[in-house]
PDB file of N, CA and C in Angstrom:
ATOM      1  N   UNK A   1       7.739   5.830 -27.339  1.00  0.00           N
ATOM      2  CA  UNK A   1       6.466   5.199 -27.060  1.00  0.00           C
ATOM      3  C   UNK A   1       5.497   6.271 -26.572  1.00  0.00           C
ATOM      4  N   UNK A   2       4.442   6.472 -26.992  1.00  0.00           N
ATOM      5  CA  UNK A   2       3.709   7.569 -27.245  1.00  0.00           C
ATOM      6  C   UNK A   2       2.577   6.485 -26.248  1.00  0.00           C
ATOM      7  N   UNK A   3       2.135   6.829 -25.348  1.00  0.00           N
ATOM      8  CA  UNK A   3       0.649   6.735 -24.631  1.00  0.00           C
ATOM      9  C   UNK A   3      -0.293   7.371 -23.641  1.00  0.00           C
ATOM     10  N   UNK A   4      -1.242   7.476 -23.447  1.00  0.00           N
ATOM     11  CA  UNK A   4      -1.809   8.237 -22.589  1.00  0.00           C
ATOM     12  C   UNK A   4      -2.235   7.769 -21.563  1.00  0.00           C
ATOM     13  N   UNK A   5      -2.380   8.553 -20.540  1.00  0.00           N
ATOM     14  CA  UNK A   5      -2.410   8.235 -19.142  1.00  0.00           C
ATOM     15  C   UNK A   5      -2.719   6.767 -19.203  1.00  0.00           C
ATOM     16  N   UNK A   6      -4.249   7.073 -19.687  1.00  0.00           N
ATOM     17  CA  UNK A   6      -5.196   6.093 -19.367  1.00  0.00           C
ATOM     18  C   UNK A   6      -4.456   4.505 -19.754  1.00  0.00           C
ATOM     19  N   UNK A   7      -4.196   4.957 -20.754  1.00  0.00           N
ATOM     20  CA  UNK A   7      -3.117   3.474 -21.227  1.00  0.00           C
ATOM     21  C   UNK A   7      -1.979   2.814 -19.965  1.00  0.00           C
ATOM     22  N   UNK A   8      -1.196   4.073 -19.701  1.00  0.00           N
ATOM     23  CA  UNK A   8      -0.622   3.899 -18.686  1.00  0.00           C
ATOM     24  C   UNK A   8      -0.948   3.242 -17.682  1.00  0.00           C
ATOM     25  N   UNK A   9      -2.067   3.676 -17.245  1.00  0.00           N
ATOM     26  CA  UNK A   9      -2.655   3.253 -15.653  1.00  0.00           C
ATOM     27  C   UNK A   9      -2.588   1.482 -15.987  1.00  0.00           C
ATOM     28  N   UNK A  10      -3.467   1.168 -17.497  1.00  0.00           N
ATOM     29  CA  UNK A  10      -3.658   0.219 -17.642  1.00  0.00           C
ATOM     30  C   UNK A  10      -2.460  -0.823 -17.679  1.00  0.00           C
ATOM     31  N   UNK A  11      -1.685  -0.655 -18.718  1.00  0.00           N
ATOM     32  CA  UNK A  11      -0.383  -1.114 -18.655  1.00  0.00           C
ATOM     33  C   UNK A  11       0.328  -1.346 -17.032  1.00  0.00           C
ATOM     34  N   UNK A  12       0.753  -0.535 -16.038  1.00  0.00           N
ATOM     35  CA  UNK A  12       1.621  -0.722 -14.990  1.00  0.00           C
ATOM     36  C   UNK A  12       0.760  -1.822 -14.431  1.00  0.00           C
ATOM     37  N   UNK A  13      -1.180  -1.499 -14.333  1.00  0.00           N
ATOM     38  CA  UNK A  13      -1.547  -2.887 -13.775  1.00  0.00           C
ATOM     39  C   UNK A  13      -1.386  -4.334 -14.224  1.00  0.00           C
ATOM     40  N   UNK A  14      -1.330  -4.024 -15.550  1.00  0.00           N
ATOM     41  CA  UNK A  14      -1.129  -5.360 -16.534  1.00  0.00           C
ATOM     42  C   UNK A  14       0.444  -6.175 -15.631  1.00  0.00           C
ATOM     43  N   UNK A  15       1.314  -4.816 -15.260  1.00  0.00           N
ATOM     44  CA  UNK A  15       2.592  -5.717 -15.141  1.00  0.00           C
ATOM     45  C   UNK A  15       2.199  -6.013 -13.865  1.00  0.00           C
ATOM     46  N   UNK A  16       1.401  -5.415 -12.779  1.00  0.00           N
ATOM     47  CA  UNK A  16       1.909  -5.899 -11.411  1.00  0.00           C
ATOM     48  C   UNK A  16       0.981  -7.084 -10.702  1.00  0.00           C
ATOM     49  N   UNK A  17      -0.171  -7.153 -11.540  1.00  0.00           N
ATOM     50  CA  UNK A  17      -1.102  -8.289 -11.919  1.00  0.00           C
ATOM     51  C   UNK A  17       0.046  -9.812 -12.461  1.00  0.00           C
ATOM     52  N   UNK A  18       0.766  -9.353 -13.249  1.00  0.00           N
ATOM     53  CA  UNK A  18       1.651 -10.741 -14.228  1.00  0.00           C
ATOM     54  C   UNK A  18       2.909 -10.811 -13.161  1.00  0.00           C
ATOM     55  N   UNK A  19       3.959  -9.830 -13.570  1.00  0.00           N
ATOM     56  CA  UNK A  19       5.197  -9.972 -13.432  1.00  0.00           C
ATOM     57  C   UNK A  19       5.302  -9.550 -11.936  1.00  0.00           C
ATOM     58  N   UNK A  20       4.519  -8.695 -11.524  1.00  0.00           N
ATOM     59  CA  UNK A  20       4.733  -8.127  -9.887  1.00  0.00           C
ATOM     60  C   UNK A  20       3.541  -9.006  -8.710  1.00  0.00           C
ATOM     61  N   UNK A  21       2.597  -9.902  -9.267  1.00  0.00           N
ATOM     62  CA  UNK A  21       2.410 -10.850  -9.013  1.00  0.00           C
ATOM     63  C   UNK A  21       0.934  -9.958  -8.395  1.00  0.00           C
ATOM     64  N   UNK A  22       1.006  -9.249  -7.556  1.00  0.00           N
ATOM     65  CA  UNK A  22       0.115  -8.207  -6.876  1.00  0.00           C
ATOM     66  C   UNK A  22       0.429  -6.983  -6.210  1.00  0.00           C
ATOM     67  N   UNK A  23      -0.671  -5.901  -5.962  1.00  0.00           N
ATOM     68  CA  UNK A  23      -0.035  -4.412  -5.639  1.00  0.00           C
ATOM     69  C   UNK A  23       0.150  -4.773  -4.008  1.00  0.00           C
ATOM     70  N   UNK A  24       1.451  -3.991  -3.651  1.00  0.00           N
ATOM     71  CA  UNK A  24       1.404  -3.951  -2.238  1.00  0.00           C
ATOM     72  C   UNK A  24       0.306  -2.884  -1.728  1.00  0.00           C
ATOM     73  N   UNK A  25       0.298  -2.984  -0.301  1.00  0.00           N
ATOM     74  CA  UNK A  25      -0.863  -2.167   0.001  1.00  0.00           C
ATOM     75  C   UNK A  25      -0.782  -1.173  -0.089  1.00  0.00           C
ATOM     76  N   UNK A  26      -2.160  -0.204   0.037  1.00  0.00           N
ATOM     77  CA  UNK A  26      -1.955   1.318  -0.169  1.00  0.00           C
ATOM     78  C   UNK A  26      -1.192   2.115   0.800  1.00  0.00           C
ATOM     79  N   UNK A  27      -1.209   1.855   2.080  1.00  0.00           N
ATOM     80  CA  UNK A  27       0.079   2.001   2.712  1.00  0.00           C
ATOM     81  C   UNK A  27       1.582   2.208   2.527  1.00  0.00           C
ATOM     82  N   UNK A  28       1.768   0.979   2.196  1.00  0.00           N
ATOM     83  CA  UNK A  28       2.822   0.613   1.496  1.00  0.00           C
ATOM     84  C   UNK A  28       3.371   1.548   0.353  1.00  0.00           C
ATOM     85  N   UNK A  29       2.314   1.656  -0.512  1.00  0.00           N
ATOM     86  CA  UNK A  29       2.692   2.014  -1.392  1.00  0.00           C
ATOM     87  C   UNK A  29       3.060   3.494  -1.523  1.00  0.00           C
ATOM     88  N   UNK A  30       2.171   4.377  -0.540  1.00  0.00           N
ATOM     89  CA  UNK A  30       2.400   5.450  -0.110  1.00  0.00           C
ATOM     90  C   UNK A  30       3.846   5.778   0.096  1.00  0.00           C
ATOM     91  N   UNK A  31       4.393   4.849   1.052  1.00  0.00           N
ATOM     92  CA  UNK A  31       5.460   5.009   2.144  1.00  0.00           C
ATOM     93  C   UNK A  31       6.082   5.225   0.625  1.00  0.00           C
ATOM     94  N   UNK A  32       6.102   3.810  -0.372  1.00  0.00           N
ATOM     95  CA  UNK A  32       7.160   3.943  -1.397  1.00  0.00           C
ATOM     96  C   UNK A  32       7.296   5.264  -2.377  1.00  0.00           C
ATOM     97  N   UNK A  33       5.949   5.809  -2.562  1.00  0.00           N
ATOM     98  CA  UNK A  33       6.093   7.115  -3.034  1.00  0.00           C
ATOM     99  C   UNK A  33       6.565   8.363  -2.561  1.00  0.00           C
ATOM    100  N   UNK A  34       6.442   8.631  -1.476  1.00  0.00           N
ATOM    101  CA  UNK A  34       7.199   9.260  -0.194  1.00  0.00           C
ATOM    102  C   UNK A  34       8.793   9.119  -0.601  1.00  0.00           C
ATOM    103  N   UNK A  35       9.084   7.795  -0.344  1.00  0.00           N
ATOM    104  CA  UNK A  35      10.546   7.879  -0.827  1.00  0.00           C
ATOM    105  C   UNK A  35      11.136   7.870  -2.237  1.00  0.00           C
ATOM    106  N   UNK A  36      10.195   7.559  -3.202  1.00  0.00           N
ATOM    107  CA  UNK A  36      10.691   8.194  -4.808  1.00  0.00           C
ATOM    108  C   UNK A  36      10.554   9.657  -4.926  1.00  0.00           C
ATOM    109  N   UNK A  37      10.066  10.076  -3.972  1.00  0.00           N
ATOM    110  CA  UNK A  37       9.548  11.741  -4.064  1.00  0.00           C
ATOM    111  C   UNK A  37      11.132  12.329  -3.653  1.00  0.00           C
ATOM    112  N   UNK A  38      11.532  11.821  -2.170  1.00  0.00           N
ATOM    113  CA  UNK A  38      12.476  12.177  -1.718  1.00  0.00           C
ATOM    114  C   UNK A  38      13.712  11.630  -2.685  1.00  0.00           C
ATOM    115  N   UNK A  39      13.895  10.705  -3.484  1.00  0.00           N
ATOM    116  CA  UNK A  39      15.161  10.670  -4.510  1.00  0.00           C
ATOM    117  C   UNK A  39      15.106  11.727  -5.617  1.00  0.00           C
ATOM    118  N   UNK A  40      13.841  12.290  -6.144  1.00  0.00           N
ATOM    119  CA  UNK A  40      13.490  12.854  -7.417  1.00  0.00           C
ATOM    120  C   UNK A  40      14.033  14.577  -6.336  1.00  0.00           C
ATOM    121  N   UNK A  41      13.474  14.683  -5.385  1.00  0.00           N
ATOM    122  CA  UNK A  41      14.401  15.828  -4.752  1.00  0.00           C
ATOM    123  C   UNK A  41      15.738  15.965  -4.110  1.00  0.00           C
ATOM    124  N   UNK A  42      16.187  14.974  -3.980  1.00  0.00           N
ATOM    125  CA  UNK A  42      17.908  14.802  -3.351  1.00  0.00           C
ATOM    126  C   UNK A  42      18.281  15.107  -5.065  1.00  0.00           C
ATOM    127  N   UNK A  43      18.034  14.545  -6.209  1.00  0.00           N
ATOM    128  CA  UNK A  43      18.458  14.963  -7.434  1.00  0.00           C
ATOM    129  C   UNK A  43      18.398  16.622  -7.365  1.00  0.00           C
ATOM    130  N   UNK A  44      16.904  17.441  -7.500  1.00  0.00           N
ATOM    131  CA  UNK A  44      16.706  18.514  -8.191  1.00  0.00           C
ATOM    132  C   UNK A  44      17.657  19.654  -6.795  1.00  0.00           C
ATOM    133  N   UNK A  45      17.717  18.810  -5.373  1.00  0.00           N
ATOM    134  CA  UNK A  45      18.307  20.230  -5.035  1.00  0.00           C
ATOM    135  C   UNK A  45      20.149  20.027  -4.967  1.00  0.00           C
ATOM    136  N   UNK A  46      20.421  19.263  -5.779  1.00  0.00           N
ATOM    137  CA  UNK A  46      21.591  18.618  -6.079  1.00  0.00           C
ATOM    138  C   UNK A  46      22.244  19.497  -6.852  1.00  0.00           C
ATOM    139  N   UNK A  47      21.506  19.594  -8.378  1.00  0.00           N
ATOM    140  CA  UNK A  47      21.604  19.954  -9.639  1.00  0.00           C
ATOM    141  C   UNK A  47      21.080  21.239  -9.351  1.00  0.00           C
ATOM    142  N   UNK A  48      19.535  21.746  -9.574  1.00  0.00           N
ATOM    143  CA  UNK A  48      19.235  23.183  -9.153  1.00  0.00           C
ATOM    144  C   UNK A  48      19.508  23.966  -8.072  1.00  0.00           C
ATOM    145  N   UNK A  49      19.399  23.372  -6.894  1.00  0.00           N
ATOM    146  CA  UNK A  49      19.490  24.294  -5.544  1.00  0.00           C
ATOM    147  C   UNK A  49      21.087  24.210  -5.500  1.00  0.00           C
ATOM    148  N   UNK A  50      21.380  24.374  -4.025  1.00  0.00           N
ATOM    149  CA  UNK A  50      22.636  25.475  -3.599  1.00  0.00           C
ATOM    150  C   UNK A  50      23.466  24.430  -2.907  1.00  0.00           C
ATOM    151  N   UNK A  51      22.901  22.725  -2.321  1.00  0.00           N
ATOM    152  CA  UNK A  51      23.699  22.174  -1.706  1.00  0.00           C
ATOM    153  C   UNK A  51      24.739  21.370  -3.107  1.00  0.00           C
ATOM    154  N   UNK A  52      25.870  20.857  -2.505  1.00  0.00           N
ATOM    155  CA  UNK A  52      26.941  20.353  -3.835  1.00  0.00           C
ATOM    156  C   UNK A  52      26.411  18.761  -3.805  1.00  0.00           C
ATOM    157  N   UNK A  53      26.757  18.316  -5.189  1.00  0.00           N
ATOM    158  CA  UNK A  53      26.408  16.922  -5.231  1.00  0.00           C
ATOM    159  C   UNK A  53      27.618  15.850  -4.758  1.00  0.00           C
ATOM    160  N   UNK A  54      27.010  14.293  -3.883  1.00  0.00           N
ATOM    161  CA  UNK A  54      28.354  13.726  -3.814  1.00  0.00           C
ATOM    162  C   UNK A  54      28.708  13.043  -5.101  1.00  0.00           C
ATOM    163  N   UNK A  55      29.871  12.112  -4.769  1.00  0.00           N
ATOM    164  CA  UNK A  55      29.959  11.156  -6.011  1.00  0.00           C
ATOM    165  C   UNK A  55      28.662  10.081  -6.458  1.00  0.00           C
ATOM    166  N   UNK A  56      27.985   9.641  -5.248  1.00  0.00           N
ATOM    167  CA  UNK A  56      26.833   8.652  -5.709  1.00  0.00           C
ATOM    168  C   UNK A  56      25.938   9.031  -6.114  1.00  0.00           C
ATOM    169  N   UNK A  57      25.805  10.392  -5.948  1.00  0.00           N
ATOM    170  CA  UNK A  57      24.446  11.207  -6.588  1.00  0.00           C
ATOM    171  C   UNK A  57      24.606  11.292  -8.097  1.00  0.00           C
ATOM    172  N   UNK A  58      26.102  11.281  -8.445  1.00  0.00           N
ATOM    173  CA  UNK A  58      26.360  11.412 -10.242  1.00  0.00           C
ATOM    174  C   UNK A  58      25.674  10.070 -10.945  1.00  0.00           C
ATOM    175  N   UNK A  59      25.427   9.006 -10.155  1.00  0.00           N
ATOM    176  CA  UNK A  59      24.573   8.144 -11.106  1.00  0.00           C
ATOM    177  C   UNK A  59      23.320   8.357 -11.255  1.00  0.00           C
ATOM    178  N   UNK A  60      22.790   9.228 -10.491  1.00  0.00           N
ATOM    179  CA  UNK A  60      21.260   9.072 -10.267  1.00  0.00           C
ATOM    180  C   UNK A  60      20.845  10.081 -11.195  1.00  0.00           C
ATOM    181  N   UNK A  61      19.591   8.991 -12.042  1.00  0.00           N
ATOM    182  CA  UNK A  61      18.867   9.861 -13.228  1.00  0.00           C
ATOM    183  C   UNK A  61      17.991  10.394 -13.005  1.00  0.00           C
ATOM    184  N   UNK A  62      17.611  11.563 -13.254  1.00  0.00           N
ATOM    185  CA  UNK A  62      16.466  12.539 -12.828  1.00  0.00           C
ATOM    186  C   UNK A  62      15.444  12.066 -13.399  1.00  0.00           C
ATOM    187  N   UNK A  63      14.829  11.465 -14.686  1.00  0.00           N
ATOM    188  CA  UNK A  63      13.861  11.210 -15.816  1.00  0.00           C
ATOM    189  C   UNK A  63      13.747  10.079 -14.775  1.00  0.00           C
ATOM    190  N   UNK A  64      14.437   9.077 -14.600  1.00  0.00           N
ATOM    191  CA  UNK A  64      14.324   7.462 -14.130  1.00  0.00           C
ATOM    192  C   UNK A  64      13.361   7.789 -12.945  1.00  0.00           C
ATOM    193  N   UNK A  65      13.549   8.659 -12.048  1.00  0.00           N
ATOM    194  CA  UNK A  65      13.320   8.770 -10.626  1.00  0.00           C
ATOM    195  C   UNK A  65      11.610  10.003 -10.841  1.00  0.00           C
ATOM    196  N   UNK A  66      11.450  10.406 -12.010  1.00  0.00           N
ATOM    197  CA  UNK A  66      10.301  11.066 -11.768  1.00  0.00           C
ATOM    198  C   UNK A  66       9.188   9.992 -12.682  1.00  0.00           C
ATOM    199  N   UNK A  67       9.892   8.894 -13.465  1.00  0.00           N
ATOM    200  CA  UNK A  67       9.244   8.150 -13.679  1.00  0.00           C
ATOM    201  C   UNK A  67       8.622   6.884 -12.600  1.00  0.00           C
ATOM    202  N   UNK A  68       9.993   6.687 -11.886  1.00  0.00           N
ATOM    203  CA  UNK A  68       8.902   6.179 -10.491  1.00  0.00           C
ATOM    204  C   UNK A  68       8.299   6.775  -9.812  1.00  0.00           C
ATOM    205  N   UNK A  69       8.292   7.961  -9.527  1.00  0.00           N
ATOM    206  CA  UNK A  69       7.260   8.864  -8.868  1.00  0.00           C
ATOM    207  C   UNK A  69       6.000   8.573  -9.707  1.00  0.00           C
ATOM    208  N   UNK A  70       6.081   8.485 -11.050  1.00  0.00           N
ATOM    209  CA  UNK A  70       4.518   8.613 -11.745  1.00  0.00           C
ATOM    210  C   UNK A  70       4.087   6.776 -11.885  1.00  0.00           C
ATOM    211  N   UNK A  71       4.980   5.834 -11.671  1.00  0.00           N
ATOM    212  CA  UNK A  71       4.585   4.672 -11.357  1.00  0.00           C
ATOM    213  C   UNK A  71       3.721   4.282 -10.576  1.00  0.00           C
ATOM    214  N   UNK A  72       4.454   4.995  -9.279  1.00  0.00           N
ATOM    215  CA  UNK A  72       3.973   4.428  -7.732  1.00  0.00           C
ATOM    216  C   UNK A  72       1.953   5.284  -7.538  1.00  0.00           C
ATOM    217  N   UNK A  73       2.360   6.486  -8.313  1.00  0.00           N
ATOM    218  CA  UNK A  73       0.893   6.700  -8.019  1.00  0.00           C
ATOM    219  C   UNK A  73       0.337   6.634  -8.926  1.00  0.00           C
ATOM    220  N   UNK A  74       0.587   6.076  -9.815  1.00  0.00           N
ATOM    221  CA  UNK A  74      -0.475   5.106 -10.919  1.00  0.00           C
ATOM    222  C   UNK A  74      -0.755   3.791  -9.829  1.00  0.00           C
ATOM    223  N   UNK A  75      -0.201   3.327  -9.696  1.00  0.00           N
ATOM    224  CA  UNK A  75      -0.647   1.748  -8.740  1.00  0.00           C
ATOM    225  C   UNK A  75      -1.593   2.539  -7.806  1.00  0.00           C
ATOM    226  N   UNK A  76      -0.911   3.700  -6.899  1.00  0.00           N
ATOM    227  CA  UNK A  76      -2.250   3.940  -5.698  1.00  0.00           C
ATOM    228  C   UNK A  76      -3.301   4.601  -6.285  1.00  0.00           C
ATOM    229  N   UNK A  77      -3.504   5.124  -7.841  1.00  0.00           N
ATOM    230  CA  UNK A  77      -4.681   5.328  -8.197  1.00  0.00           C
ATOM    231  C   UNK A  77      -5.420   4.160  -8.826  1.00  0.00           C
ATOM    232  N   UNK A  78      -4.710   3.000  -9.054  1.00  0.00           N
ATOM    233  CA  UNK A  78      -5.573   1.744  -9.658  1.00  0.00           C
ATOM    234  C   UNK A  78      -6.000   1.470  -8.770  1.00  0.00           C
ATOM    235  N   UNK A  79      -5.780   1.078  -7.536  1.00  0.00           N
ATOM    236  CA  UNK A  79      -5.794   0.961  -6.022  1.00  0.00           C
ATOM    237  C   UNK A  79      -6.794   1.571  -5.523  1.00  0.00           C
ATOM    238  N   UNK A  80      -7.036   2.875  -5.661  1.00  0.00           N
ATOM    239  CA  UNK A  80      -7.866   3.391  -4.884  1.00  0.00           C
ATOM    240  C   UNK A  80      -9.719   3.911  -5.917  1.00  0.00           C
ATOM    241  N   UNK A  81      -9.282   3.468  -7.384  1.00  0.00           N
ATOM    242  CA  UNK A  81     -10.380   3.631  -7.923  1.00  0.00           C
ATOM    243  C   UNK A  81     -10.331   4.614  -9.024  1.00  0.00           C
ATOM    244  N   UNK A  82      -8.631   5.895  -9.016  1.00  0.00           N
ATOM    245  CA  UNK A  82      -9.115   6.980  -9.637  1.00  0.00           C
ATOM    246  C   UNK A  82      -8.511   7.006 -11.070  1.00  0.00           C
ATOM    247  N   UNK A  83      -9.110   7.225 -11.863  1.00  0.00           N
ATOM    248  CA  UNK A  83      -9.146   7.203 -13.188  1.00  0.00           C
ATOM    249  C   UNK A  83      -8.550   8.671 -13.326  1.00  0.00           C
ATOM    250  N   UNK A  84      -6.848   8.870 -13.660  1.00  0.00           N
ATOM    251  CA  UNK A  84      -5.866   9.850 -13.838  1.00  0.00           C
ATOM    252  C   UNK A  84      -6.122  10.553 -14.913  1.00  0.00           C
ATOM    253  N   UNK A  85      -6.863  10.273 -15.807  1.00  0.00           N
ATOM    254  CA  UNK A  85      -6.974  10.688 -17.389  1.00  0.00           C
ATOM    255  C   UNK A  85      -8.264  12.079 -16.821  1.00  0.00           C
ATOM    256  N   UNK A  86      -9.142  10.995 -15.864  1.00  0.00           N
ATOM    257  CA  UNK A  86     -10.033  12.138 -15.844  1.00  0.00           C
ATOM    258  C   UNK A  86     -10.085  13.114 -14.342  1.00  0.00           C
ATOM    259  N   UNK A  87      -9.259  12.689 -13.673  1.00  0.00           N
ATOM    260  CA  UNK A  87      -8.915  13.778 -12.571  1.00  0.00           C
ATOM    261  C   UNK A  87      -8.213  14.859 -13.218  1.00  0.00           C
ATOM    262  N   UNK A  88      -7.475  14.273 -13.763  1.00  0.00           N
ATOM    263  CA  UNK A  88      -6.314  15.775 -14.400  1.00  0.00           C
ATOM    264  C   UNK A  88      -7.162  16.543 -14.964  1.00  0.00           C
ATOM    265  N   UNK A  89      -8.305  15.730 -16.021  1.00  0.00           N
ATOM    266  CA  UNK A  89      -8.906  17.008 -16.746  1.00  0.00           C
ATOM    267  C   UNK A  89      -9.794  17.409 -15.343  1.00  0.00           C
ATOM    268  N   UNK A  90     -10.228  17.197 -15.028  1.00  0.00           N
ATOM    269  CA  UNK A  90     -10.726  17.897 -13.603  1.00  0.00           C
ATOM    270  C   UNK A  90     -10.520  19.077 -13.299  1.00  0.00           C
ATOM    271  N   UNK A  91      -9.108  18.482 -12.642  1.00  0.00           N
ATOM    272  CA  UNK A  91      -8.047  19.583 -12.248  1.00  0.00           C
ATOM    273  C   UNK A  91      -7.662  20.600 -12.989  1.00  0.00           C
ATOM    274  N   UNK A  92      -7.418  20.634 -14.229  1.00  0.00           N
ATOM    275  CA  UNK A  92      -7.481  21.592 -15.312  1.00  0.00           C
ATOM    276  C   UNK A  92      -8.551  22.452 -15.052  1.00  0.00           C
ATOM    277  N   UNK A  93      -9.874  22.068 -15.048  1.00  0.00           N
ATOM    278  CA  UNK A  93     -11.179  23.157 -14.671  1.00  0.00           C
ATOM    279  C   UNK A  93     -10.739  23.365 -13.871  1.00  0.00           C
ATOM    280  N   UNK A  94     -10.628  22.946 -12.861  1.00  0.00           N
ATOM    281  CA  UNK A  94     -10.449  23.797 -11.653  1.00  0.00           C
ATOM    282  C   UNK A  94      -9.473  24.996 -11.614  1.00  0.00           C
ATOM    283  N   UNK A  95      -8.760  24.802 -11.993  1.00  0.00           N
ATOM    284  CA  UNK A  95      -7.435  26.048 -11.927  1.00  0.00           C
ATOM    285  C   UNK A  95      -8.128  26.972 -12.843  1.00  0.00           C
ATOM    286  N   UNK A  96      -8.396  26.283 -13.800  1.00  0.00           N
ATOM    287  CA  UNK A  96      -8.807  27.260 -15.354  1.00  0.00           C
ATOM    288  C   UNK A  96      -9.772  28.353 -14.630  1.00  0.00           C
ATOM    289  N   UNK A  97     -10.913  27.833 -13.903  1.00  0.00           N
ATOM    290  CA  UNK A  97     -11.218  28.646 -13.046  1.00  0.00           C
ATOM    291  C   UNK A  97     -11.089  29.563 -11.925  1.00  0.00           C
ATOM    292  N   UNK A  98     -10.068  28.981 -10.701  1.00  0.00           N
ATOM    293  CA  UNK A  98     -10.147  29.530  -9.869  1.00  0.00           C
ATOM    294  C   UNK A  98      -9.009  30.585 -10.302  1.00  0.00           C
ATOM    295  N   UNK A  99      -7.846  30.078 -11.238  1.00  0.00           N
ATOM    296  CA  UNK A  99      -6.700  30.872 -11.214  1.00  0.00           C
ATOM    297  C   UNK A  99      -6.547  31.611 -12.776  1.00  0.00           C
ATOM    298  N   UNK A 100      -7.807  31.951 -13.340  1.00  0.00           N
ATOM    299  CA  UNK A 100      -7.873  32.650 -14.621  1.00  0.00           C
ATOM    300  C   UNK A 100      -7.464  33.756 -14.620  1.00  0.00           C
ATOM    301  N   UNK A 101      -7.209  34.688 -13.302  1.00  0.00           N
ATOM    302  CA  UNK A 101      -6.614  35.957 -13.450  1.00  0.00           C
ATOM    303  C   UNK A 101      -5.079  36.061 -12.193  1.00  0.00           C
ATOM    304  N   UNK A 102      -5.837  35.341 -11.690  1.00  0.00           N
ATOM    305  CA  UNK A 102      -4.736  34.815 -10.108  1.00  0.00           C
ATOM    306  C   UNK A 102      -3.150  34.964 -10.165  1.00  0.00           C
ATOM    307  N   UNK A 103      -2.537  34.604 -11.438  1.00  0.00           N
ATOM    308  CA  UNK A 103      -1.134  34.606 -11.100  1.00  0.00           C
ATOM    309  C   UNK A 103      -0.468  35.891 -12.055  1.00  0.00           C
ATOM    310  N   UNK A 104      -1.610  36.132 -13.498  1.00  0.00           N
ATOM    311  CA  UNK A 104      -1.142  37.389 -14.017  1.00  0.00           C
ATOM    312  C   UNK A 104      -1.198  38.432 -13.217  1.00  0.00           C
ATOM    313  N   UNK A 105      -2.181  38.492 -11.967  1.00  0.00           N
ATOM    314  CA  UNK A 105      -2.268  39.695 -11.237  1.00  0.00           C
ATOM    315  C   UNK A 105      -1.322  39.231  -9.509  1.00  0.00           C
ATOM    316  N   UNK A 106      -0.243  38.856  -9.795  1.00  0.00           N
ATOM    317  CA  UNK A 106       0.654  37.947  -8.832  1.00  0.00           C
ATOM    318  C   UNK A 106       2.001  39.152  -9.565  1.00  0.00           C
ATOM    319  N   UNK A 107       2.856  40.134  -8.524  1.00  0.00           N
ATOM    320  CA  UNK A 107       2.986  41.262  -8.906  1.00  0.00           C
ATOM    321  C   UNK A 107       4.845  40.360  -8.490  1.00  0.00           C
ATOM    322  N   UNK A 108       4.666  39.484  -7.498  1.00  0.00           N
ATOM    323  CA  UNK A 108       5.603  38.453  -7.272  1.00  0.00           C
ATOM    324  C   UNK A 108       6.355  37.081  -8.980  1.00  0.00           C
ATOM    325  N   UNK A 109       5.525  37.780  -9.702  1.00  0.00           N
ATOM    326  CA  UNK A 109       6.039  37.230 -11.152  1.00  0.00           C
ATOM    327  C   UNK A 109       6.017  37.606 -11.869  1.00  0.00           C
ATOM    328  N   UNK A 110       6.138  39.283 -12.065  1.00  0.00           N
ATOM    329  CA  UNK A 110       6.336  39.823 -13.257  1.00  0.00           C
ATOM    330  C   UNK A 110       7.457  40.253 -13.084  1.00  0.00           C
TER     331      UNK A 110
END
């Protein structure tokens, strides 16, 4: 399934409008992103970093858990007004600018 942000944003509201009935608060919703953040990293320093994984960590899907990460702040950007399609390109200028020479001349990555 091929869509773009913008679709996205639209879609998760479609479900939490119908099937999720309404968004919890931005609070709330924070807290919940906070803790999908912290599962999507109990995974990566599981698998990449240096601590060992237990047995309950072998169910947990890395894709599943960075997809609720990009859920939860789709809702707090419907929530709060911001249109993701066009912050990112934003954000793109911005780097494009500030960091056009910044990391090739970063002597820490070559």
């Amino acid at each position: 399934m091929d869509i773009t942000i913008r679709e996205a944003q639209q879609q998760v509201d479609n479900w939490i409008t119908t099937v999720g009935v309404r968004y919890f608060n931005e609070l709330t919703n924070l807290g919940i992103l906070m803790e999908e953040v912290g599962e999507l990293s109990r995974i990566m320093v599981r698998k990449y970093g240096e601590q060992s994984a237990k047995e309950s960590d072998n169910k947990k899907n890395m894709a599943d858990e960075m997809a609720d990460v990009l859920w939860v702040l789709m809702c707090l950007a419907n929530q709060t007004g911001v249109d993701l399609t066009e912050a990112l390109g934003k954000n793109f200028e911005k780097k494009n600018i500030r960091d056009a020479e910044r990391h090739k001349n970063n002597d820490k990555l070559k």
